[in-house]
Protein backbone atom coordinates (compact mmCIF):
# COMPACT_ATOMS: atom_id res chain seq x y z
CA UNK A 1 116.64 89.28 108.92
CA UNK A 2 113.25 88.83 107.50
CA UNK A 3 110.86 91.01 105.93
CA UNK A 4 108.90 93.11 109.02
CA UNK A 5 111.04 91.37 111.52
CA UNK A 6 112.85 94.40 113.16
CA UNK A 7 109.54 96.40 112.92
CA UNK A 8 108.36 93.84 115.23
CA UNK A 9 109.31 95.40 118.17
CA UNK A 10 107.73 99.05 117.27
CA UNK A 11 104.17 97.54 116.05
CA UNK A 12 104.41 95.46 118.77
CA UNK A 13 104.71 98.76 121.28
CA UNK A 14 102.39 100.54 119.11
CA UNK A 15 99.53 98.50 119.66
CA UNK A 16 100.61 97.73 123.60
CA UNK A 17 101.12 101.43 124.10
CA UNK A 18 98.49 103.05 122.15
CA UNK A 19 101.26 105.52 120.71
CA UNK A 20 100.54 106.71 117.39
CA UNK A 21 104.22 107.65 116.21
CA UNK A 22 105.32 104.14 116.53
CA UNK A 23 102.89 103.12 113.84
CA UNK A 24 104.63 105.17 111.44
CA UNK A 25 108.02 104.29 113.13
CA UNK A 26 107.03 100.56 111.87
CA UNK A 27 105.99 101.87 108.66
CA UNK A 28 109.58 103.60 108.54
CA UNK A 29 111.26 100.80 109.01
CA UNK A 30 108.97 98.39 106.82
CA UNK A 31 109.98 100.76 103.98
CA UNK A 32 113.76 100.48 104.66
CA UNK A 33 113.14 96.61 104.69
CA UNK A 34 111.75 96.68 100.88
CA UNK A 35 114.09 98.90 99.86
CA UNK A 36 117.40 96.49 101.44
CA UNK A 37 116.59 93.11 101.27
CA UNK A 38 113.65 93.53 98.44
CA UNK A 39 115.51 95.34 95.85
CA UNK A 40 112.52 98.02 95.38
CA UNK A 41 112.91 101.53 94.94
CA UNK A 42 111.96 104.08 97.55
CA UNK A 43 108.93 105.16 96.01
CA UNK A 44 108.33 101.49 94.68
CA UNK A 45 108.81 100.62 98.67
CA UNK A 46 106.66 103.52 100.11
CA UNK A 47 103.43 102.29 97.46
CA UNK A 48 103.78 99.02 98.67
CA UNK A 49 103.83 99.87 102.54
CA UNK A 50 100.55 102.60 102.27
CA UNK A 51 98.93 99.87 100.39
CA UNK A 52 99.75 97.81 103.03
CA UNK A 53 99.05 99.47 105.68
CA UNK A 54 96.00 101.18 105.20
CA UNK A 55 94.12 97.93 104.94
CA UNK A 56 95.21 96.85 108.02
CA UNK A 57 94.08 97.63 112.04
CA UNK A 58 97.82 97.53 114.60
CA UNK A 59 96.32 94.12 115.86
CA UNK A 60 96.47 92.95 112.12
CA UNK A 61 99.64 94.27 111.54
CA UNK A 62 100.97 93.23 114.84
CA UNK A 63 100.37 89.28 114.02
CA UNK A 64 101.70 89.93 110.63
CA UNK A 65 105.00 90.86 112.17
CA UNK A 66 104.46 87.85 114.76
CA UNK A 67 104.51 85.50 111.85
CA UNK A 68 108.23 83.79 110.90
CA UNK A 69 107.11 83.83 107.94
CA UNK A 70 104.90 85.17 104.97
CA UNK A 71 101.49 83.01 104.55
CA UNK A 72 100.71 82.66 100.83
CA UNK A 73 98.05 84.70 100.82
CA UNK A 74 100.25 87.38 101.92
CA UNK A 75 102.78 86.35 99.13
CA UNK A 76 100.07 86.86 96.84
CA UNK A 77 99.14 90.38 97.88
CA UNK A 78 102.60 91.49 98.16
CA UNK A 79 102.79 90.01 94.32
CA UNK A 80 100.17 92.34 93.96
CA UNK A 81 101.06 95.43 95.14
CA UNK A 82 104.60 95.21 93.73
CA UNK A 83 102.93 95.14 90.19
CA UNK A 84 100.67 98.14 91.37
CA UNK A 85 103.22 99.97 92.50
CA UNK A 86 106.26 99.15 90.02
CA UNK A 87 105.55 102.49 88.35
CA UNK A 88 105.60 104.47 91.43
CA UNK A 89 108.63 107.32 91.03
């Protein structure tokens, strides 16, 4: 499965339902993501996620989970944040 796929369904009900727990349930889950299929550590996974998130409203997050796929800007600020955060411990 793709990067943010299963959290998907949370953001999605996040942003429908207005509940705040399923924001971080999406985080959660976006961390476990990086850490299986990315190869990054936990910290290394949680960096990259804040960063992430915190830029982002649940409508922009929501269409980023939409999305089959990464766009390149996306690919570029994941690039990014992986060399921010490649120190993290």
């Amino acid at each position: 499965m793709s990067i943010g796929r299963r959290a998907l369904v949370v953001c999605a009900v996040a942003v429908l339902a207005g509940c705040g727990s399923a924001r971080n349930d999406a985080r959660d889950d976006f961390v476990q993501q990086l850490r299986d299929e990315g190869g990054l550590t936990a910290a290394q996974a949680e960096c990259v996620v804040s960063l992430f998130f915190s830029s982002r409203s649940d409508e922009e997050l929501k269409a980023f989970f939409e999305r089959p796929a990464l766009t390149d800007a996306e690919r570029d600020e994941f690039a990014r944040l992986g060399e921010r955060c490649a120190d993290a411990s």
